[in-house]
Protein backbone atom coordinates (compact mmCIF):
# COMPACT_ATOMS: atom_id res chain seq x y z
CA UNK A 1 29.75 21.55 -48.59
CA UNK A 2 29.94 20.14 -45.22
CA UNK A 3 31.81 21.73 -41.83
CA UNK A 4 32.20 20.09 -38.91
CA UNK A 5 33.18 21.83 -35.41
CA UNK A 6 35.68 19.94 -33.15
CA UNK A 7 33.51 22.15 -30.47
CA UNK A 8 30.47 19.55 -30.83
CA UNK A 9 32.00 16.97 -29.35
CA UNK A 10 31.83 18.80 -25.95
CA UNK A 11 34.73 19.80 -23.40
CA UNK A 12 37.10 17.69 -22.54
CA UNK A 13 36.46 17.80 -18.71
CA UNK A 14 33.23 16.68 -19.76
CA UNK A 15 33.67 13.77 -21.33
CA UNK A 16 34.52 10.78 -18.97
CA UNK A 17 36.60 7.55 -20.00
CA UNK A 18 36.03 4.54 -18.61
CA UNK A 19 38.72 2.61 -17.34
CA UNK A 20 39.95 -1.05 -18.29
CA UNK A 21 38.05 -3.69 -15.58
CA UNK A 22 41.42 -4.76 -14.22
CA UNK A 23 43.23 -0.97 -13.70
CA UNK A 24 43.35 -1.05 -10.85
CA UNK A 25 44.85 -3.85 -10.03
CA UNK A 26 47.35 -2.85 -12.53
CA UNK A 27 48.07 0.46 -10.31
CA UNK A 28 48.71 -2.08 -7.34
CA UNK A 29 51.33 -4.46 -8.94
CA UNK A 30 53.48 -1.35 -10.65
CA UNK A 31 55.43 -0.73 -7.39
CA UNK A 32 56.76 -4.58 -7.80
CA UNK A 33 58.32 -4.06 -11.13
CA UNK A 34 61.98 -4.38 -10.64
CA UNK A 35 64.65 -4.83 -13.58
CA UNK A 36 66.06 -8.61 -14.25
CA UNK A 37 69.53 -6.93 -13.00
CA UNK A 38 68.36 -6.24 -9.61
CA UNK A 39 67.35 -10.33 -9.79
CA UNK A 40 71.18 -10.86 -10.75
CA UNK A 41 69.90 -12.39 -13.80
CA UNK A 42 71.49 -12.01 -17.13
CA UNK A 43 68.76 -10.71 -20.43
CA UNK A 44 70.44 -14.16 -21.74
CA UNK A 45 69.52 -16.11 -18.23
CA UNK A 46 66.20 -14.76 -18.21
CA UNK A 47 65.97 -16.03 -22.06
CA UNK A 48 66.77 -19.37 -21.21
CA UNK A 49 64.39 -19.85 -17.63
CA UNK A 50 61.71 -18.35 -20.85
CA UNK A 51 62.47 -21.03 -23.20
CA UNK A 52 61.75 -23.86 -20.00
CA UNK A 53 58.55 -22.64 -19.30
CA UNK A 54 58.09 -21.89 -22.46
CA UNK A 55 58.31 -26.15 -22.98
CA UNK A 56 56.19 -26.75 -19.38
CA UNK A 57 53.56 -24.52 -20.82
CA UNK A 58 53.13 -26.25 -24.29
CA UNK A 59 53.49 -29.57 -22.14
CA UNK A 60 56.21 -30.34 -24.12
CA UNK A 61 57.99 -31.22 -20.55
CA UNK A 62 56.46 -32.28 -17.08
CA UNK A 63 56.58 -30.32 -13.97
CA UNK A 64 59.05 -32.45 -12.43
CA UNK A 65 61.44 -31.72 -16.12
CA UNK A 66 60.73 -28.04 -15.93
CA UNK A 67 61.64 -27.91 -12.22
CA UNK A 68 65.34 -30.10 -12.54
CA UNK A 69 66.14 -27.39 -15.48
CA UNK A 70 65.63 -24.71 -13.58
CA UNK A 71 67.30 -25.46 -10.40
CA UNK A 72 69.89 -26.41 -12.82
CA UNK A 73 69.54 -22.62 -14.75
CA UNK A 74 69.69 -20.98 -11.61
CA UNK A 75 72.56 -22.75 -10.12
CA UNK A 76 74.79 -22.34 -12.87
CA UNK A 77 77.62 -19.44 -12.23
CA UNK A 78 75.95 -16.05 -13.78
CA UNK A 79 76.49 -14.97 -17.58
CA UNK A 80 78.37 -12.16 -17.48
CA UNK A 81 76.20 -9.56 -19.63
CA UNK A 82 78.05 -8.54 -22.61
């Protein structure tokens, strides 16, 4: 029979875990997170500027295409959220 001790593994103050390359960076952007709301965009407006860049990045649609549709998206009187 075999026993193994959690304790060999060493204290938990001792051990050190290295952090992802970009962490950072990460810690720098959080404060910029804001909710779509605060944008006045609708979950179903945000959905829909998605799906056109969604086509620009598969090159489905030029930058010139993607561009027209969006201006268009964003002029368009908000969707009320329901």
């Amino acid at each position: 029979m075999h026993l193994f001790h959690l304790d060999g593994l060493g204290s938990a103050e001792h051990r050190v875990i290295a952090e992802p390359s970009h962490f950072q960076l990460y810690r720098e952007i959080i404060p910029s997170f804001h909710l779509h709301s605060k944008m006045g965009l609708s979950g179903q407006r945000l959905r829909q500027i998605r799906g056109e860049l969604k086509l620009y990045w598969s090159q489905v649609t030029d930058l010139d295409t993607c561009c027209k549709h969006l201006e268009q998206l964003l002029s368009e009187q908000p969707i009320l959220n329901t």
